[in-house]
Protein backbone atom coordinates (compact mmCIF):
# COMPACT_ATOMS: atom_id res chain seq x y z
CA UNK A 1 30.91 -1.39 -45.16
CA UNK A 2 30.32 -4.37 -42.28
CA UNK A 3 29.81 -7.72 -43.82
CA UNK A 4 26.37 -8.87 -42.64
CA UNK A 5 26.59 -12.05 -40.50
CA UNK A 6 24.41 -14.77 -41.38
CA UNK A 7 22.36 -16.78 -38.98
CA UNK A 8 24.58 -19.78 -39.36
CA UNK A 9 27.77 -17.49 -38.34
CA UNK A 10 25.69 -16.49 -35.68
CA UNK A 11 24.73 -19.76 -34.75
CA UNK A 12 28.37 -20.89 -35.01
CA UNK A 13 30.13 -18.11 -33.00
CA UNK A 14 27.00 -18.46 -29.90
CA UNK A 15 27.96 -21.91 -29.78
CA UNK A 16 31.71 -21.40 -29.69
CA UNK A 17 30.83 -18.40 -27.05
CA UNK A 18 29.00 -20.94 -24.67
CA UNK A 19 31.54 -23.58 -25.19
CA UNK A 20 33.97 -20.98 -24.37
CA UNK A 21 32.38 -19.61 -20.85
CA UNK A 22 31.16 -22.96 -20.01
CA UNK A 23 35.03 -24.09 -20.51
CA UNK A 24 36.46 -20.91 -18.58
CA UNK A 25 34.91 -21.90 -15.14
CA UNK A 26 36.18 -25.39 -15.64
CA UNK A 27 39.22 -24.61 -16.30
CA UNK A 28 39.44 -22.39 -13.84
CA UNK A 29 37.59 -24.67 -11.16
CA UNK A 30 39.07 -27.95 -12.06
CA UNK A 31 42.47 -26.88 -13.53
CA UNK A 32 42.92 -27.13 -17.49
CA UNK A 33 45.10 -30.29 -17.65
CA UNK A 34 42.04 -32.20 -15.25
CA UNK A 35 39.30 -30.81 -17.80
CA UNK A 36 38.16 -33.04 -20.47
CA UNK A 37 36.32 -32.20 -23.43
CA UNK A 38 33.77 -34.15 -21.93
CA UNK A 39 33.46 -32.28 -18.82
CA UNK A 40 33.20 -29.49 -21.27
CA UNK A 41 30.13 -31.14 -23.38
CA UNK A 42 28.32 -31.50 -20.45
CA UNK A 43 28.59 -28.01 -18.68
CA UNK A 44 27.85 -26.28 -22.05
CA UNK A 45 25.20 -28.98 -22.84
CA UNK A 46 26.70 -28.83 -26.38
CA UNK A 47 27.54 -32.36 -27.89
CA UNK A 48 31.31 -33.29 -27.57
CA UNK A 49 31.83 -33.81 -31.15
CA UNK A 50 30.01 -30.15 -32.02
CA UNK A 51 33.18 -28.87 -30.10
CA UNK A 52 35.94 -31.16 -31.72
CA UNK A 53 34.01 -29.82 -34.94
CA UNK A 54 34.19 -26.06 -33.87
CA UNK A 55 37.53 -26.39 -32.14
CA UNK A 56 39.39 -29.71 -32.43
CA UNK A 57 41.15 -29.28 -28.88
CA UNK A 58 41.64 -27.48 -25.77
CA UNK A 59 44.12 -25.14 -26.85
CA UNK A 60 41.88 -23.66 -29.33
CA UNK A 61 39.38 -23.18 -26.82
CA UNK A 62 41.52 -21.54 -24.58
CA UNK A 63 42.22 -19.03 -27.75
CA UNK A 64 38.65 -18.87 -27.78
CA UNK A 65 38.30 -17.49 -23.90
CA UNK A 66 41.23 -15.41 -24.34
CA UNK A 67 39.38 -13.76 -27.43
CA UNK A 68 36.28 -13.28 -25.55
CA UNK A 69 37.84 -12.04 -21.86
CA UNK A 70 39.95 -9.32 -24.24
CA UNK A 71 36.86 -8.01 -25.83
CA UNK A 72 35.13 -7.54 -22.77
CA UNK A 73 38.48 -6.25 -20.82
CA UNK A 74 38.42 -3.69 -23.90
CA UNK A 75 42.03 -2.57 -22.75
CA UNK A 76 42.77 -2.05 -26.92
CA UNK A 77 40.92 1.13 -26.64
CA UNK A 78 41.42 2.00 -23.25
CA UNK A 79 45.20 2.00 -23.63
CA UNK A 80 44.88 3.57 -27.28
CA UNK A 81 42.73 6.42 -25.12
CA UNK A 82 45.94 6.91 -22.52
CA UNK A 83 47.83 7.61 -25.66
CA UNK A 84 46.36 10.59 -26.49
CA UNK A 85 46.41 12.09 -22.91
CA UNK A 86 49.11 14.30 -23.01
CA UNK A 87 50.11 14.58 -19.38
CA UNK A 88 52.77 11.77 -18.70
CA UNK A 89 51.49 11.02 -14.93
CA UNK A 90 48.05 11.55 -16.00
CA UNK A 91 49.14 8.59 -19.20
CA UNK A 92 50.98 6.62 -16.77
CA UNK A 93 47.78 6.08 -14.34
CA UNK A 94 45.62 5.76 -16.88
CA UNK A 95 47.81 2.90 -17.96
CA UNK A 96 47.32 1.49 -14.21
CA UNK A 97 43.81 1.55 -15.33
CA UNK A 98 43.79 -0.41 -18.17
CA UNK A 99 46.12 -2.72 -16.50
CA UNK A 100 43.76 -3.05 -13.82
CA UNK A 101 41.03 -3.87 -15.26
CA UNK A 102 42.58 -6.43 -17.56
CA UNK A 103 43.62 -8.36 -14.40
CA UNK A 104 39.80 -7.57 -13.08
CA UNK A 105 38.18 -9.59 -15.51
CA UNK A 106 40.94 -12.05 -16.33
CA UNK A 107 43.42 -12.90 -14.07
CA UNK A 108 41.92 -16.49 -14.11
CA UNK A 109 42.42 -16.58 -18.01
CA UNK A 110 46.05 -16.00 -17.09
CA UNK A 111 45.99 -18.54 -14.58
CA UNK A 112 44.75 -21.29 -17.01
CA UNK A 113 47.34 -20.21 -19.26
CA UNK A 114 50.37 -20.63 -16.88
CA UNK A 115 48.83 -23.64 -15.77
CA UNK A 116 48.37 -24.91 -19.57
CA UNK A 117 52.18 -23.89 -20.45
CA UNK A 118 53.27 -25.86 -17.34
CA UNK A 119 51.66 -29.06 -19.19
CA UNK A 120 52.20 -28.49 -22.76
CA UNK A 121 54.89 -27.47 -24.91
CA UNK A 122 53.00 -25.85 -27.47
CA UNK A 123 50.89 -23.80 -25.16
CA UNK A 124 54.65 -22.91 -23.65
CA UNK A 125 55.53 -21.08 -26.73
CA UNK A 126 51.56 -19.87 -27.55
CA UNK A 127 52.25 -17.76 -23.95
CA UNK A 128 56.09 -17.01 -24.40
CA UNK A 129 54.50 -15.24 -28.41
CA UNK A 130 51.24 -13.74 -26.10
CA UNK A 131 53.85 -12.24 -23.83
CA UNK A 132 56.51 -11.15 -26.71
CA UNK A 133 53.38 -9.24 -28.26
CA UNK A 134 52.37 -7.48 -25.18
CA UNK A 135 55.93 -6.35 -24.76
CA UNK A 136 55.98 -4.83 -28.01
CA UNK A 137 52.64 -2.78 -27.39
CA UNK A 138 54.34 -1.65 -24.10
CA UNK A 139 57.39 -0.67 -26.01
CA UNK A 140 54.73 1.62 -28.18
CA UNK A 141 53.31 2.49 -24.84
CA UNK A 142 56.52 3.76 -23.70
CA UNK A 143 58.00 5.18 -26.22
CA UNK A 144 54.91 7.96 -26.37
CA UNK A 145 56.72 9.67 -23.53
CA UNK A 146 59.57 10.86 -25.42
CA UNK A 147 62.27 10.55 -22.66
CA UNK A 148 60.25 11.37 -20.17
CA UNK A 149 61.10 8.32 -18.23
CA UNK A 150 63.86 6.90 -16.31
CA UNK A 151 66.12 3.96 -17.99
CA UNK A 152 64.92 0.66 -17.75
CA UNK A 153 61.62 1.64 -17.75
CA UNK A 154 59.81 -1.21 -19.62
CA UNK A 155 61.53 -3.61 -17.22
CA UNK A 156 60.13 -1.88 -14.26
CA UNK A 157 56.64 -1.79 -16.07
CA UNK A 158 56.49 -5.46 -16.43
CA UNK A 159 57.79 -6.12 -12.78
CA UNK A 160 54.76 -3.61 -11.61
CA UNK A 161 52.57 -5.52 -13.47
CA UNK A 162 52.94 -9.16 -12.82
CA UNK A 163 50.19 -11.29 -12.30
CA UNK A 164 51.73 -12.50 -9.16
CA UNK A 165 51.82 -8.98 -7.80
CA UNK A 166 48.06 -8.42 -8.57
CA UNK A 167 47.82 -12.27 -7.39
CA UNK A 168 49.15 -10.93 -3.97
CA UNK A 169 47.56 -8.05 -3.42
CA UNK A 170 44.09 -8.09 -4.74
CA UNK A 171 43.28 -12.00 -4.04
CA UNK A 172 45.28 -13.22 -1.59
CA UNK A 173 45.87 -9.94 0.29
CA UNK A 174 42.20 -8.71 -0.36
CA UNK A 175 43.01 -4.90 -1.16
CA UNK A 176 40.37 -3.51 -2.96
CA UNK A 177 40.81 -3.01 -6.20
CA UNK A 178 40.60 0.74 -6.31
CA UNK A 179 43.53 0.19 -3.64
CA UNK A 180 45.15 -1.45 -6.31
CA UNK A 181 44.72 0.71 -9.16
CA UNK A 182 45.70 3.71 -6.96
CA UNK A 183 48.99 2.07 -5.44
CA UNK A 184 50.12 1.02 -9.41
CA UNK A 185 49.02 4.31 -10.81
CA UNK A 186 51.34 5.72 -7.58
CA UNK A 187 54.04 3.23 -8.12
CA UNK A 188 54.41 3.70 -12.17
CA UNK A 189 54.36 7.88 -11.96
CA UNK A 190 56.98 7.58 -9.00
CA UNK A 191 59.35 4.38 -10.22
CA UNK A 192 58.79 5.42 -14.31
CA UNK A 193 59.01 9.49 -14.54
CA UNK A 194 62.28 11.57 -14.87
């Protein structure tokens, strides 16, 4: 049974929310490091010490946008879906999907996170544990195919999809993003399969 949410949680987690968005274009505009917790007060028109109160700093904001962007991404379920799909090519593009669409609606997020790992130790190891985790899931991923793939295949994964690649092609290359999806749905089936 769901726990009903009372109207201060609900007040609480809207305010966190537009902290959060109003934070995510500055960050992503200005450059996190640049971006002051006043910069953020202003653009969310939420006092500054409502978000020391609700966050304390930066980093836990950036939690907060990373939170948000993968809930709306929903790549949990899309990539639990490909599971189930018992066709390994027909898995592996569906993974290009889910891939896809994570960069679609976050590749900034990732940005601000490379960016924030450049300036600050902590945030270093926050992305080196973010990165460890998504490994593992791939490893899950993976193993579902049940030798079905070529050696090294989690390596090649990752190296298909970089940021930097989807950087390249999609923003600074302008392919489409169907292009994309299509050439990394291509590219896993014909670099990953036996």
């Amino acid at each position: 049974m769901a726990v009903k949410e009372s109207h201060r949680e609900r007040q609480a987690r809207a305010t966190k929310e537009q902290v959060a968005r109003a934070a995510r274009h500055l960050f992503a505009e200005q450059g996190y490091v640049a971006t002051t917790i006043t910069a953020i007060s202003e653009a969310a028109e939420i006092p500054a010490q409502t978000i020391y109160s609700a966050f304390g700093n930066k980093p836990a904001i950036l939690r907060e946008i990373a939170r948000i962007w993968i809930a709306e991404a929903d790549t949990r379920r899309l990539a639990q879906e490909s599971l189930q799909l018992e066709d390994p090519a027909e898995r592996l593009r569906s993974a290009a999907h889910w891939q896809t669409r994570q960069f679609e609606t976050g590749i900034d997020v990732i940005q601000i996170y490379q960016e924030a790992a450049r300036a600050d130790a902590r945030m270093a190891d926050e992305m080196r544990r973010i990165w460890s985790a998504r490994e593992q899931e791939l490893k899950i991923f993976l193993k579902s195919f049940k030798g079905q793939l070529k050696p090294r295949s989690l390596d090649i994964f990752l190296a298909c999809t970089a940021a930097e690649v989807y950087r390249l092609l999609v923003l600074d290359r302008q392919w489409p993003i169907e292009d994309y999806e299509t050439w990394l749905g291509d590219t896993l089936v014909s670099q990953l399969l036996q």
